[in-house]
PDB file of N, CA and C in Angstrom:
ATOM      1  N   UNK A   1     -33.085 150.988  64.487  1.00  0.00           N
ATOM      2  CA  UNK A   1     -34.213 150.278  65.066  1.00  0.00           C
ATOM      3  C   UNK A   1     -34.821 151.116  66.176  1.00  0.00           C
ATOM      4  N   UNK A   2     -36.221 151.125  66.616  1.00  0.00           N
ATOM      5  CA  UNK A   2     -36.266 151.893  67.506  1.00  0.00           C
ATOM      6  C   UNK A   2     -36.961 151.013  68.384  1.00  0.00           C
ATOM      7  N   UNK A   3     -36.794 151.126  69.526  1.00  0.00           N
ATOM      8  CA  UNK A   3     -37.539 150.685  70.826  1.00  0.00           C
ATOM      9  C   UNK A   3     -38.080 151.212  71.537  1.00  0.00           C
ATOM     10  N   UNK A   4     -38.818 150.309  72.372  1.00  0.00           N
ATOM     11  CA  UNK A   4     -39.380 150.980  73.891  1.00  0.00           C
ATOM     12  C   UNK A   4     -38.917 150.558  74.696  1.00  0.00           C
ATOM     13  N   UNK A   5     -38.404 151.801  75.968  1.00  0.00           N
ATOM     14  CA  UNK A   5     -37.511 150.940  76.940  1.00  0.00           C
ATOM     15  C   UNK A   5     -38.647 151.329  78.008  1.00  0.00           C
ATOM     16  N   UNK A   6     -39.266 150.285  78.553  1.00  0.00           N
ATOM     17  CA  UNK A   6     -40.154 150.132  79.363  1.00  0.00           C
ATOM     18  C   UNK A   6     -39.543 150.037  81.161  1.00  0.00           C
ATOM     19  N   UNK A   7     -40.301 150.630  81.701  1.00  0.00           N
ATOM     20  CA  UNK A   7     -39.533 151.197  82.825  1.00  0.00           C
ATOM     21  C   UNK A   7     -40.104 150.567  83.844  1.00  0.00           C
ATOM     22  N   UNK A   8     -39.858 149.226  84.576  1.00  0.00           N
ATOM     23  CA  UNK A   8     -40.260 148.789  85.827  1.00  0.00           C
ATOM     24  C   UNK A   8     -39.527 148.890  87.141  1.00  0.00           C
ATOM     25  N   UNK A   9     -39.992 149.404  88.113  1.00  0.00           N
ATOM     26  CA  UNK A   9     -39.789 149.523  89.757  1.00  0.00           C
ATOM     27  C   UNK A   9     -40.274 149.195  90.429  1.00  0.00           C
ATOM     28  N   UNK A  10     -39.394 148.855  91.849  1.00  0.00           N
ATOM     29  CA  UNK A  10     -40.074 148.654  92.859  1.00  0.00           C
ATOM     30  C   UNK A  10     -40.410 149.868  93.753  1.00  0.00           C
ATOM     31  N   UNK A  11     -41.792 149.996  94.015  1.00  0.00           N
ATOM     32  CA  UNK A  11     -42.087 151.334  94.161  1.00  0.00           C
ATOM     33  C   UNK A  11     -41.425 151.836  95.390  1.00  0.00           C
ATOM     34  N   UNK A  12     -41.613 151.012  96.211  1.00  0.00           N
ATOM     35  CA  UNK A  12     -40.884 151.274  97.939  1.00  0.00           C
ATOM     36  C   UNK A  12     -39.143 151.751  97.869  1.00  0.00           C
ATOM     37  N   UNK A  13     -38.335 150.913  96.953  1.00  0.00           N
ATOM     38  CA  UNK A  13     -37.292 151.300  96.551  1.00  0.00           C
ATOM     39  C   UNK A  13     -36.823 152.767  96.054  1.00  0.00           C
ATOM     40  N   UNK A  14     -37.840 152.879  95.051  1.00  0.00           N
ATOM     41  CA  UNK A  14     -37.795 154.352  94.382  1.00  0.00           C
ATOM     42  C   UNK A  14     -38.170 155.665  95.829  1.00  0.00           C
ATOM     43  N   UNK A  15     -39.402 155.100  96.151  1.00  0.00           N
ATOM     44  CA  UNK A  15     -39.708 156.204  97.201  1.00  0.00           C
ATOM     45  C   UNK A  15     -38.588 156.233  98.103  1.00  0.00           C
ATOM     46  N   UNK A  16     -37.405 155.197  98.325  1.00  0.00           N
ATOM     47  CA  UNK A  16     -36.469 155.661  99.459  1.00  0.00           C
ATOM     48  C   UNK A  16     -35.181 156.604  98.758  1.00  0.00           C
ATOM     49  N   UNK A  17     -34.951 156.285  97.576  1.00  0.00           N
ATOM     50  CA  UNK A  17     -34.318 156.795  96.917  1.00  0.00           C
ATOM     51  C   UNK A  17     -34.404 158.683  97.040  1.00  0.00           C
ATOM     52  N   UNK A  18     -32.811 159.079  97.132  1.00  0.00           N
ATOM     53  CA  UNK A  18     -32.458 159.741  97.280  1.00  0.00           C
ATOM     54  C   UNK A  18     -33.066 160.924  96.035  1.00  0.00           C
ATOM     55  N   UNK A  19     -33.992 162.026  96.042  1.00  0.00           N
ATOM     56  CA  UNK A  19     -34.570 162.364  95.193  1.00  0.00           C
ATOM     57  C   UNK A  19     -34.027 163.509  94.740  1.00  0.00           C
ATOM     58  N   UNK A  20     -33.064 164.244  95.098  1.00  0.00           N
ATOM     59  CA  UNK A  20     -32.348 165.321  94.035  1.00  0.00           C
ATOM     60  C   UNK A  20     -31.472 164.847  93.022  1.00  0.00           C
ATOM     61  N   UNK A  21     -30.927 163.445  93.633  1.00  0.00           N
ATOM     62  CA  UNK A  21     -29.875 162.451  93.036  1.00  0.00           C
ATOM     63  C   UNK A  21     -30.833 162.066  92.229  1.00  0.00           C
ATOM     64  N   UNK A  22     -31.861 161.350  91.913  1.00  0.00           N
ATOM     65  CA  UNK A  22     -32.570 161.087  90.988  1.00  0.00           C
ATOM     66  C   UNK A  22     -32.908 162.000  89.676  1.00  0.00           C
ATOM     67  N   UNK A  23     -33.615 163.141  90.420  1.00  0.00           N
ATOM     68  CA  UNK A  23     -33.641 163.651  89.319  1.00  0.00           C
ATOM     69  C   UNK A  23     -32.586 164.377  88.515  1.00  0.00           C
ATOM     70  N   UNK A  24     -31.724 164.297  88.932  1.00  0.00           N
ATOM     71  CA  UNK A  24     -30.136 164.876  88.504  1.00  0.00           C
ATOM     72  C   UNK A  24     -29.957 163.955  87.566  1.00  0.00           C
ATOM     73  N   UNK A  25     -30.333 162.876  87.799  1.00  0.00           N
ATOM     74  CA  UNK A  25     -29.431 161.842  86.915  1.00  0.00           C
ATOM     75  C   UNK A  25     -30.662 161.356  85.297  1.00  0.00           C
ATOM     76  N   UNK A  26     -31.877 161.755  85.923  1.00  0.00           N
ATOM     77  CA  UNK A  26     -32.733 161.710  85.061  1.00  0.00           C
ATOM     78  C   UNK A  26     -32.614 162.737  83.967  1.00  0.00           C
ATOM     79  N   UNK A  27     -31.723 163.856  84.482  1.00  0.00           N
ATOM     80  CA  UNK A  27     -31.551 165.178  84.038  1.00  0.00           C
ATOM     81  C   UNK A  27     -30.702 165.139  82.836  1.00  0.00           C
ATOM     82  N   UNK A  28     -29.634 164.523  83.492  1.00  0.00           N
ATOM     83  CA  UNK A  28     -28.684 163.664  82.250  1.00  0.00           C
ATOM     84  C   UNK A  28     -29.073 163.367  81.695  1.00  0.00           C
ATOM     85  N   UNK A  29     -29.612 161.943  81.741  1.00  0.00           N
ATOM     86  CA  UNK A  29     -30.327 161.041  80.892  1.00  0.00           C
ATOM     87  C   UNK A  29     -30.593 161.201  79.555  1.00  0.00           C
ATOM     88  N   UNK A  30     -31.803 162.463  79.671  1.00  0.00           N
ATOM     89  CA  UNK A  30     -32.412 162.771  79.024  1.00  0.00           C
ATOM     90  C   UNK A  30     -31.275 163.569  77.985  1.00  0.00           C
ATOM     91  N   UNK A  31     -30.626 164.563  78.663  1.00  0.00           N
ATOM     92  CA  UNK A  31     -29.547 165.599  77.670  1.00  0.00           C
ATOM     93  C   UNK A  31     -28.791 164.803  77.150  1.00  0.00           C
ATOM     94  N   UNK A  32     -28.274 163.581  77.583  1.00  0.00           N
ATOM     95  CA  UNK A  32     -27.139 162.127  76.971  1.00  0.00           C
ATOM     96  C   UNK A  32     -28.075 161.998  75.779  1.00  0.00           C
ATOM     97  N   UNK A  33     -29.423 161.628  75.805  1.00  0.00           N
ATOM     98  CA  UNK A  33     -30.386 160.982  75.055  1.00  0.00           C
ATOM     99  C   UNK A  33     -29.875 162.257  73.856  1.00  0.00           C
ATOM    100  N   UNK A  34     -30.562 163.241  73.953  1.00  0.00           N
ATOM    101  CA  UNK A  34     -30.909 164.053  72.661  1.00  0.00           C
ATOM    102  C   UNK A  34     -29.401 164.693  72.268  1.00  0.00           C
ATOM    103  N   UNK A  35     -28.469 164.605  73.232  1.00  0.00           N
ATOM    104  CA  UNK A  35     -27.331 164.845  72.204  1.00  0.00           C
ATOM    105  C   UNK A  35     -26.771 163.854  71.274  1.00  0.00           C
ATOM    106  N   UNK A  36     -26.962 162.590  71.764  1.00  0.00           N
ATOM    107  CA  UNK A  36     -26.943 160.937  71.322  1.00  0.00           C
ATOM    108  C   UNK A  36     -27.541 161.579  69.656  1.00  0.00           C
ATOM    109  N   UNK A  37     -28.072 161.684  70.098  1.00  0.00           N
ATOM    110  CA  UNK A  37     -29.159 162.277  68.642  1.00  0.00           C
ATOM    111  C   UNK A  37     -29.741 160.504  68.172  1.00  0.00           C
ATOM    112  N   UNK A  38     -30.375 159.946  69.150  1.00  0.00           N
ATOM    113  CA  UNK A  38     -31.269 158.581  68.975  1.00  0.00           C
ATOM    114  C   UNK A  38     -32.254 158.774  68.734  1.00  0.00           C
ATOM    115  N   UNK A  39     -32.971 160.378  68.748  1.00  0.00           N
ATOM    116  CA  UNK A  39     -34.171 159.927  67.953  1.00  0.00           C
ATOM    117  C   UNK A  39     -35.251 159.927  68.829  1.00  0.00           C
ATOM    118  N   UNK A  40     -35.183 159.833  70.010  1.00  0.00           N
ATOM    119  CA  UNK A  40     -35.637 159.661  71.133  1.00  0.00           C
ATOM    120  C   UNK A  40     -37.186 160.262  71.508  1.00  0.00           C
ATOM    121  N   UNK A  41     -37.871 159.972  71.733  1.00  0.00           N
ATOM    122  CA  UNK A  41     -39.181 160.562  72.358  1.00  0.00           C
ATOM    123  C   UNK A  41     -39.146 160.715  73.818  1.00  0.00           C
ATOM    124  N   UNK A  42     -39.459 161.697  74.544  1.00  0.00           N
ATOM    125  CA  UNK A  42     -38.910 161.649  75.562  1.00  0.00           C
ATOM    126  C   UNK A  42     -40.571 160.832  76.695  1.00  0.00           C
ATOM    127  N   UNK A  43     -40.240 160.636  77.149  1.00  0.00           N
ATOM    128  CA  UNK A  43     -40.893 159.297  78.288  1.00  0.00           C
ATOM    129  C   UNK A  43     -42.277 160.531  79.371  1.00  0.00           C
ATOM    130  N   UNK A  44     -42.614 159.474  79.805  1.00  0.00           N
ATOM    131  CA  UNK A  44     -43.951 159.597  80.716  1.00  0.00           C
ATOM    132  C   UNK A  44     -43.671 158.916  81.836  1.00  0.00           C
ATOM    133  N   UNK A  45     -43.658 160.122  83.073  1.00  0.00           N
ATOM    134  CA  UNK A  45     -44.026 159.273  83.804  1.00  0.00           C
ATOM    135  C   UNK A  45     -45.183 158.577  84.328  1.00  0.00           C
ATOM    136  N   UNK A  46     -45.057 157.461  85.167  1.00  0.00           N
ATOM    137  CA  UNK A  46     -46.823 157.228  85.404  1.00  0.00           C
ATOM    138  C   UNK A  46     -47.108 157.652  86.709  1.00  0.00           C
ATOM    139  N   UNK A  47     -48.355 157.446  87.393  1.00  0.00           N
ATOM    140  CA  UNK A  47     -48.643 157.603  88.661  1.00  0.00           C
ATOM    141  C   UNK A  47     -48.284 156.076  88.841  1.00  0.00           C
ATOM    142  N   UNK A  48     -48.385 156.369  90.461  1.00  0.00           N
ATOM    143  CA  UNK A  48     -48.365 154.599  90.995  1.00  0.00           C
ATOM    144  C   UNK A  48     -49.097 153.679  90.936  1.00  0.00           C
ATOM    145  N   UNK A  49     -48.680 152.543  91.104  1.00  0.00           N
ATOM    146  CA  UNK A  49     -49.445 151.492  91.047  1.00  0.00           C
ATOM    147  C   UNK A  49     -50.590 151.689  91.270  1.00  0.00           C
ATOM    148  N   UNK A  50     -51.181 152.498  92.499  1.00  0.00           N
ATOM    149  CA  UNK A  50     -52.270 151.767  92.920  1.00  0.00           C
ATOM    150  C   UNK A  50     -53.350 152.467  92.480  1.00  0.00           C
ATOM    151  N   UNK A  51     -53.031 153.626  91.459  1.00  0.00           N
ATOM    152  CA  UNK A  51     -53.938 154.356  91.152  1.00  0.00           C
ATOM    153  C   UNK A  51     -54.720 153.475  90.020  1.00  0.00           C
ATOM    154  N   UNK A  52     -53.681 152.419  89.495  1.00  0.00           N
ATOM    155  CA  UNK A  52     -53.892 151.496  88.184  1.00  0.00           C
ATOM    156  C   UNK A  52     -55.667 151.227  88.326  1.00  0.00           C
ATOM    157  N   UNK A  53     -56.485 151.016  87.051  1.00  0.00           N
ATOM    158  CA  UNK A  53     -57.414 150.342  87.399  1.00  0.00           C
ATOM    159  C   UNK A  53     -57.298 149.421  85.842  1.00  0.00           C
ATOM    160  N   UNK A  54     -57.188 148.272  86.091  1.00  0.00           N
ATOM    161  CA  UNK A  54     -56.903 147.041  85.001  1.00  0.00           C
ATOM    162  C   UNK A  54     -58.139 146.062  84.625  1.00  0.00           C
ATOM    163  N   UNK A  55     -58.491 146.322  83.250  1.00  0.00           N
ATOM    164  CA  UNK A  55     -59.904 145.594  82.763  1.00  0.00           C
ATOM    165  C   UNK A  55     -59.632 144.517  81.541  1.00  0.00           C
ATOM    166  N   UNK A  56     -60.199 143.634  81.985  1.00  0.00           N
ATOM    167  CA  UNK A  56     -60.260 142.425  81.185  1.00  0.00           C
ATOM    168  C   UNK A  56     -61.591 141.847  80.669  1.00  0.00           C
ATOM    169  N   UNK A  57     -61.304 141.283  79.263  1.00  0.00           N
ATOM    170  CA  UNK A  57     -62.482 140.631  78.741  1.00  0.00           C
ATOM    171  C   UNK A  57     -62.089 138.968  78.667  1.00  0.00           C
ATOM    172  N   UNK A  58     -63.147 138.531  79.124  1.00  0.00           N
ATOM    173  CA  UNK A  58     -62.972 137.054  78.643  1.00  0.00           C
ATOM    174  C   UNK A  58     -64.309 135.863  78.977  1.00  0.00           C
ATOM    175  N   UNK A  59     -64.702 135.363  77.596  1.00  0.00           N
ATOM    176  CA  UNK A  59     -65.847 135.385  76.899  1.00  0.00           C
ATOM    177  C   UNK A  59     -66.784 135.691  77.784  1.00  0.00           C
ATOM    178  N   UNK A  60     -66.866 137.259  76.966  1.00  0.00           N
ATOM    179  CA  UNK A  60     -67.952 138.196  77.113  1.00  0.00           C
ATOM    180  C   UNK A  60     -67.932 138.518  77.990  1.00  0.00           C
ATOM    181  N   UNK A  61     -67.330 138.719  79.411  1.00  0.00           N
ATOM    182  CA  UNK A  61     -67.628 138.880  80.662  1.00  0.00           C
ATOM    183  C   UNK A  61     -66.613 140.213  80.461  1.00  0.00           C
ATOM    184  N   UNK A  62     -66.786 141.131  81.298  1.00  0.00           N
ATOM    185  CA  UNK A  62     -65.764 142.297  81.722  1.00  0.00           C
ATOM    186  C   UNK A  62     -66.062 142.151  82.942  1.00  0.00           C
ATOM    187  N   UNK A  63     -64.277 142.159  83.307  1.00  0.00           N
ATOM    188  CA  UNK A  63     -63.628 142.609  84.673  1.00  0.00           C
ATOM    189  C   UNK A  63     -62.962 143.443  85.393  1.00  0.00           C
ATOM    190  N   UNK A  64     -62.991 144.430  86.135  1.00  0.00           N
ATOM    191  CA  UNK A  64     -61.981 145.377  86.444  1.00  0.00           C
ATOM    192  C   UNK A  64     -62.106 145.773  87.591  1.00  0.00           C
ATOM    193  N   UNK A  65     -60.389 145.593  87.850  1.00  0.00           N
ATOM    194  CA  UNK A  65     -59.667 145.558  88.823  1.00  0.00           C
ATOM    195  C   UNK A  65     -59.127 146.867  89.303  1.00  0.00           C
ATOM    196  N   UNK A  66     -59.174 147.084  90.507  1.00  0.00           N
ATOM    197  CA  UNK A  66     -58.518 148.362  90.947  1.00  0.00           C
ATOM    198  C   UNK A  66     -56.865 147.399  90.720  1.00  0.00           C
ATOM    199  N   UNK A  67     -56.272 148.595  90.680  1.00  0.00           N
ATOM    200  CA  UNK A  67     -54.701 147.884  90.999  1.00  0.00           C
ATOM    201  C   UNK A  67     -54.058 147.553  89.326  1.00  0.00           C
ATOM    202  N   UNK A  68     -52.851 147.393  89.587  1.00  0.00           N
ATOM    203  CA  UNK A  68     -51.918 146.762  88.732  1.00  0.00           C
ATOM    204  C   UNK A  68     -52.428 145.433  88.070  1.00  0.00           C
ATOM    205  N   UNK A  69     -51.932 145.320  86.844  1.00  0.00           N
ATOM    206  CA  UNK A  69     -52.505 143.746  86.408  1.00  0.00           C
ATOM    207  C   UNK A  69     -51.482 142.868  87.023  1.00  0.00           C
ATOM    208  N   UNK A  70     -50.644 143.100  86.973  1.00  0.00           N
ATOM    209  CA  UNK A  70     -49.294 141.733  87.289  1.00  0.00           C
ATOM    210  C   UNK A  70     -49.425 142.106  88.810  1.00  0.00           C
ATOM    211  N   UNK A  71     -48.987 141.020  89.984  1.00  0.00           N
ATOM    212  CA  UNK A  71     -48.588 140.934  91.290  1.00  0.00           C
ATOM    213  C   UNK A  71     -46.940 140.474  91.363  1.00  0.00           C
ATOM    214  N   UNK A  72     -46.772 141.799  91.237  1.00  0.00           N
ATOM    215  CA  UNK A  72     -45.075 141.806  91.384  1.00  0.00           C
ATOM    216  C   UNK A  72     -44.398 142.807  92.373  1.00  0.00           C
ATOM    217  N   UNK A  73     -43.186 142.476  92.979  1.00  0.00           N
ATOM    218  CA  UNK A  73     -43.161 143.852  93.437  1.00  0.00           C
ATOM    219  C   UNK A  73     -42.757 144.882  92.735  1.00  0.00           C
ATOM    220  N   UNK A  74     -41.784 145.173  91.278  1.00  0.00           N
ATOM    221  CA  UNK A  74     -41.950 145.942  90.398  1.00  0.00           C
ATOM    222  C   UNK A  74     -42.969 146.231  89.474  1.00  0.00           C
ATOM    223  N   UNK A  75     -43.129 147.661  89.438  1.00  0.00           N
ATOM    224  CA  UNK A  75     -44.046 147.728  88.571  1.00  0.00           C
ATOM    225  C   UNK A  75     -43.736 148.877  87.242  1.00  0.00           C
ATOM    226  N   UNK A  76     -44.799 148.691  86.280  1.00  0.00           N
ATOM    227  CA  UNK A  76     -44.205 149.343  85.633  1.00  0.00           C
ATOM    228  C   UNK A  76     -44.511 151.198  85.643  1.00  0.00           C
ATOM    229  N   UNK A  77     -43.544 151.730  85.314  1.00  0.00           N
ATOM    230  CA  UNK A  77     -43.867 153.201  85.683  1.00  0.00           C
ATOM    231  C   UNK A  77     -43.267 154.173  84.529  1.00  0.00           C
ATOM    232  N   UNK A  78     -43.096 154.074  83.653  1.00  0.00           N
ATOM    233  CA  UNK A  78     -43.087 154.821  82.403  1.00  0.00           C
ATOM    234  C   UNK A  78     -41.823 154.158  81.320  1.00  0.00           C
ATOM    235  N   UNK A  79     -41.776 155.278  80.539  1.00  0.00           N
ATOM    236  CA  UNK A  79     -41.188 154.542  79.365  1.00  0.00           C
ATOM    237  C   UNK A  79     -40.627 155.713  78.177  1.00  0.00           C
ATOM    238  N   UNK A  80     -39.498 155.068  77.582  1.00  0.00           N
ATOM    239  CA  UNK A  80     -38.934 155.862  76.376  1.00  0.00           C
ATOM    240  C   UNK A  80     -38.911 155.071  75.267  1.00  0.00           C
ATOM    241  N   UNK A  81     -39.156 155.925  74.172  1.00  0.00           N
ATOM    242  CA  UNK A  81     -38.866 155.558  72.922  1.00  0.00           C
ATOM    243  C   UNK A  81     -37.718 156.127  72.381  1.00  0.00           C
ATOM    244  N   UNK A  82     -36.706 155.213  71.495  1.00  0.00           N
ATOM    245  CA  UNK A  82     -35.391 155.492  71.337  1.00  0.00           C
ATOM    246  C   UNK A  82     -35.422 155.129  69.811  1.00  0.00           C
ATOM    247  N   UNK A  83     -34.376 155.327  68.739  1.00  0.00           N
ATOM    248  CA  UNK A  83     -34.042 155.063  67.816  1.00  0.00           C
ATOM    249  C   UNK A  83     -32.713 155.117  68.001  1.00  0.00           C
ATOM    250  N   UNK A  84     -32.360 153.953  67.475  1.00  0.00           N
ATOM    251  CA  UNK A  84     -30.493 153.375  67.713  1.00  0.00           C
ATOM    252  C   UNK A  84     -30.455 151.944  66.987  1.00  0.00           C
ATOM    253  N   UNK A  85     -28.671 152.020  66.686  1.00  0.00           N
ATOM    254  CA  UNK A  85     -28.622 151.245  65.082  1.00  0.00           C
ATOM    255  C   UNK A  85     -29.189 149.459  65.594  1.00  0.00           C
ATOM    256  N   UNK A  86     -29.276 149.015  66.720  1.00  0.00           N
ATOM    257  CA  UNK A  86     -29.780 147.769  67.357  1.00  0.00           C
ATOM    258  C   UNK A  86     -29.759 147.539  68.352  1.00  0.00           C
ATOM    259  N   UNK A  87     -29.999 146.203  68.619  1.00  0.00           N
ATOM    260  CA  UNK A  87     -30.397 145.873  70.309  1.00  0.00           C
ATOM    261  C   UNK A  87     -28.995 146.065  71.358  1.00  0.00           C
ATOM    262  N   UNK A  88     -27.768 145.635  70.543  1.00  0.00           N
ATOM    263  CA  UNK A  88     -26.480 146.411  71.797  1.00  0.00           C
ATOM    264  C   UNK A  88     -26.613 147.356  72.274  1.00  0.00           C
ATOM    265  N   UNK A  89     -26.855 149.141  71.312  1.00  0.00           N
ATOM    266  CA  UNK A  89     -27.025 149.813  71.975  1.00  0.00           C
ATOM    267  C   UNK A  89     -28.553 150.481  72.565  1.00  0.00           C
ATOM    268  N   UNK A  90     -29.274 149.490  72.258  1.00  0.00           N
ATOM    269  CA  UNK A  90     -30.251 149.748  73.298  1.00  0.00           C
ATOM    270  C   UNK A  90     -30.473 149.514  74.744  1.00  0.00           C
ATOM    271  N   UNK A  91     -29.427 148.557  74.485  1.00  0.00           N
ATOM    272  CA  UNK A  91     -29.254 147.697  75.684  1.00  0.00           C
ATOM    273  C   UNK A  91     -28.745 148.996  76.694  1.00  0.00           C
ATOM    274  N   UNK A  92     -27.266 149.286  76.204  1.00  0.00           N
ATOM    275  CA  UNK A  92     -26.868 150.271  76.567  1.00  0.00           C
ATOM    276  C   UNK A  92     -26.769 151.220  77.329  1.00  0.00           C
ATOM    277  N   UNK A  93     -28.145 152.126  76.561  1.00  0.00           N
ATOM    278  CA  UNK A  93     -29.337 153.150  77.097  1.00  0.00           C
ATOM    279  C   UNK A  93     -29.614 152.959  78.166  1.00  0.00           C
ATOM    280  N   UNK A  94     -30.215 151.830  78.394  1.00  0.00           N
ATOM    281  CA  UNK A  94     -31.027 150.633  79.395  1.00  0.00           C
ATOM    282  C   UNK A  94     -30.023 150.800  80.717  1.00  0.00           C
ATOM    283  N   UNK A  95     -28.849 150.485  80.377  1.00  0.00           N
ATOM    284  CA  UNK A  95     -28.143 150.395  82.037  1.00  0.00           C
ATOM    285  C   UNK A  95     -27.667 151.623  82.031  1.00  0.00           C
ATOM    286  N   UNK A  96     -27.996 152.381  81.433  1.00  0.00           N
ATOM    287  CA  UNK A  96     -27.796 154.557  81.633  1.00  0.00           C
ATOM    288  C   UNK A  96     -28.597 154.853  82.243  1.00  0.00           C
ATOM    289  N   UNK A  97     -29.921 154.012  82.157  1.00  0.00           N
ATOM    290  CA  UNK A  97     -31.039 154.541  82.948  1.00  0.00           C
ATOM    291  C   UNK A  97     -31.382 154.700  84.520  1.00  0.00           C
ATOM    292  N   UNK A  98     -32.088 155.793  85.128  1.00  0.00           N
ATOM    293  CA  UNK A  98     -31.528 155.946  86.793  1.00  0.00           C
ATOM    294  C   UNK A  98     -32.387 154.782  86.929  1.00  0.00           C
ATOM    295  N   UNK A  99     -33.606 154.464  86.561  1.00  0.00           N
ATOM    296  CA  UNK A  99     -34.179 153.693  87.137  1.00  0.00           C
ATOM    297  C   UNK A  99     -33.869 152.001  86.761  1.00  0.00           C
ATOM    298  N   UNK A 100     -32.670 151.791  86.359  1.00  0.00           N
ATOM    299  CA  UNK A 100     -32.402 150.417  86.427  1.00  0.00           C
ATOM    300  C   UNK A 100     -31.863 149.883  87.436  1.00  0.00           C
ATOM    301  N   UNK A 101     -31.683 151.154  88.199  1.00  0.00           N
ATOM    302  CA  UNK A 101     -30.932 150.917  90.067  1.00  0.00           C
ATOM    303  C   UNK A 101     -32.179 150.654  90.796  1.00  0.00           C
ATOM    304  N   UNK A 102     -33.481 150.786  90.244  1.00  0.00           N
ATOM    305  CA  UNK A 102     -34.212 150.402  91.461  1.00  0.00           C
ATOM    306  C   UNK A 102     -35.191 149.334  90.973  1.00  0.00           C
ATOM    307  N   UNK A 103     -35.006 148.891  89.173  1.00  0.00           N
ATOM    308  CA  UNK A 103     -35.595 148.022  89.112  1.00  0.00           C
ATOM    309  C   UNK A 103     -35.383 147.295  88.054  1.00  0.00           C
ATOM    310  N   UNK A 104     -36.286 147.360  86.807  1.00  0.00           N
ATOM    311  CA  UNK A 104     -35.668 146.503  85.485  1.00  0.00           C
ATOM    312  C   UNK A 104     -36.297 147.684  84.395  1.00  0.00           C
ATOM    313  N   UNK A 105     -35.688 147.470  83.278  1.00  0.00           N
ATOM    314  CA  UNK A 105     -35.537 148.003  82.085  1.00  0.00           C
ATOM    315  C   UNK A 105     -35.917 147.227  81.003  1.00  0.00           C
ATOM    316  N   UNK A 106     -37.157 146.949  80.761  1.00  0.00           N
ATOM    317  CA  UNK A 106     -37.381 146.297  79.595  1.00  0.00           C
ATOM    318  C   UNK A 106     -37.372 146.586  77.800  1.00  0.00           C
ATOM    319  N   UNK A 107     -36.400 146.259  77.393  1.00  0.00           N
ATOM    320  CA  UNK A 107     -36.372 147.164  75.879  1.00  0.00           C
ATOM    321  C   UNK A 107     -37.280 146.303  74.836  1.00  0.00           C
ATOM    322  N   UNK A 108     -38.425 146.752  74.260  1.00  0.00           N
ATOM    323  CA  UNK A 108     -38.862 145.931  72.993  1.00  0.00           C
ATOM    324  C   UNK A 108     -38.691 146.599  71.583  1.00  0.00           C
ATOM    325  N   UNK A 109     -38.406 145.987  70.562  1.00  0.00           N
ATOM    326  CA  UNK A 109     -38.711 146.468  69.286  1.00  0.00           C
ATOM    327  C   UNK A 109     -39.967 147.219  68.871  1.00  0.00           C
ATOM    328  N   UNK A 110     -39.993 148.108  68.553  1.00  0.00           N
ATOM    329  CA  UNK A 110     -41.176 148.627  67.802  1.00  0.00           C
ATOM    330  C   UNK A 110     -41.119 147.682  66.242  1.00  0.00           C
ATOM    331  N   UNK A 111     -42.568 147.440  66.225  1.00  0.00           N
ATOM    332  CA  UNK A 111     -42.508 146.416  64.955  1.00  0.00           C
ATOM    333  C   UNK A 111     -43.034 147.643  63.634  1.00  0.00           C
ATOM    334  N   UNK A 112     -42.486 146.983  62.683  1.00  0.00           N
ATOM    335  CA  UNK A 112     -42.743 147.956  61.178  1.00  0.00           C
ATOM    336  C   UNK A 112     -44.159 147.383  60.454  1.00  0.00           C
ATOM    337  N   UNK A 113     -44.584 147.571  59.648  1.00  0.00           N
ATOM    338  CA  UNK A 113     -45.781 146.969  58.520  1.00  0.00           C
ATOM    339  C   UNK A 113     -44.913 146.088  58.075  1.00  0.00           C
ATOM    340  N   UNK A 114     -43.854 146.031  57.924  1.00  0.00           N
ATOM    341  CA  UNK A 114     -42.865 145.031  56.802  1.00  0.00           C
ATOM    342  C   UNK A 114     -42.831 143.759  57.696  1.00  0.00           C
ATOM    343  N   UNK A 115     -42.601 143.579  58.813  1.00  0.00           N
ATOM    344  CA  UNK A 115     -42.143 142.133  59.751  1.00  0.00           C
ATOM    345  C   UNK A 115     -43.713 141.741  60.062  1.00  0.00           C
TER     346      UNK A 115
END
């Protein structure tokens, strides 16, 4: 099955975070990932929140917003695509990830033509 493990933080958190330790562990991550041999696409990061600019339609009107769409204090900031035999070990992945220490890990199914 393959997923997206969608990557939300709290940005203030991350920025205090210890950043050689980060990327060390991101460093892993990634080499765990492709020796895993999951299949993996390797991820993007994003810029921050506030660079977001978020546009909406609704009847007929367009709106757009500087900023993030959701008012949360996590936000979302990049993402991997994985292939692995189901949702246990995606799950998995998910708490391997550095950034589930500073925020949440959302995994979804990629859907097929068949479902």
């Amino acid at each position: 099955m393959r997923f997206m493990m969608l990557i939300h933080h709290d940005e203030a958190a991350l920025a205090a975070a210890p950043k050689q330790e980060l990327w060390a562990d991101y460093g892993a991550f990634n080499q765990a990932l492709a020796k895993a041999g999951t299949g993996f696409t390797a991820g993007e990061r994003l810029a921050g929140s506030k660079s977001a600019t978020t546009v909406r339609v609704r009847s007929g009107k367009n709106t757009v917003l500087d900023g993030p769409y959701a008012d949360t204090k996590e936000q979302f900031a990049g993402y991997f695509l994985i292939d692995v035999p189901d949702l246990d070990a995606a799950i998995k992945w998910a708490e391997r990830c550095p950034s589930a220490k500073y925020g949440a890990i959302e995994m979804r199914p990629i859907e097929t033509a068949s479902q």
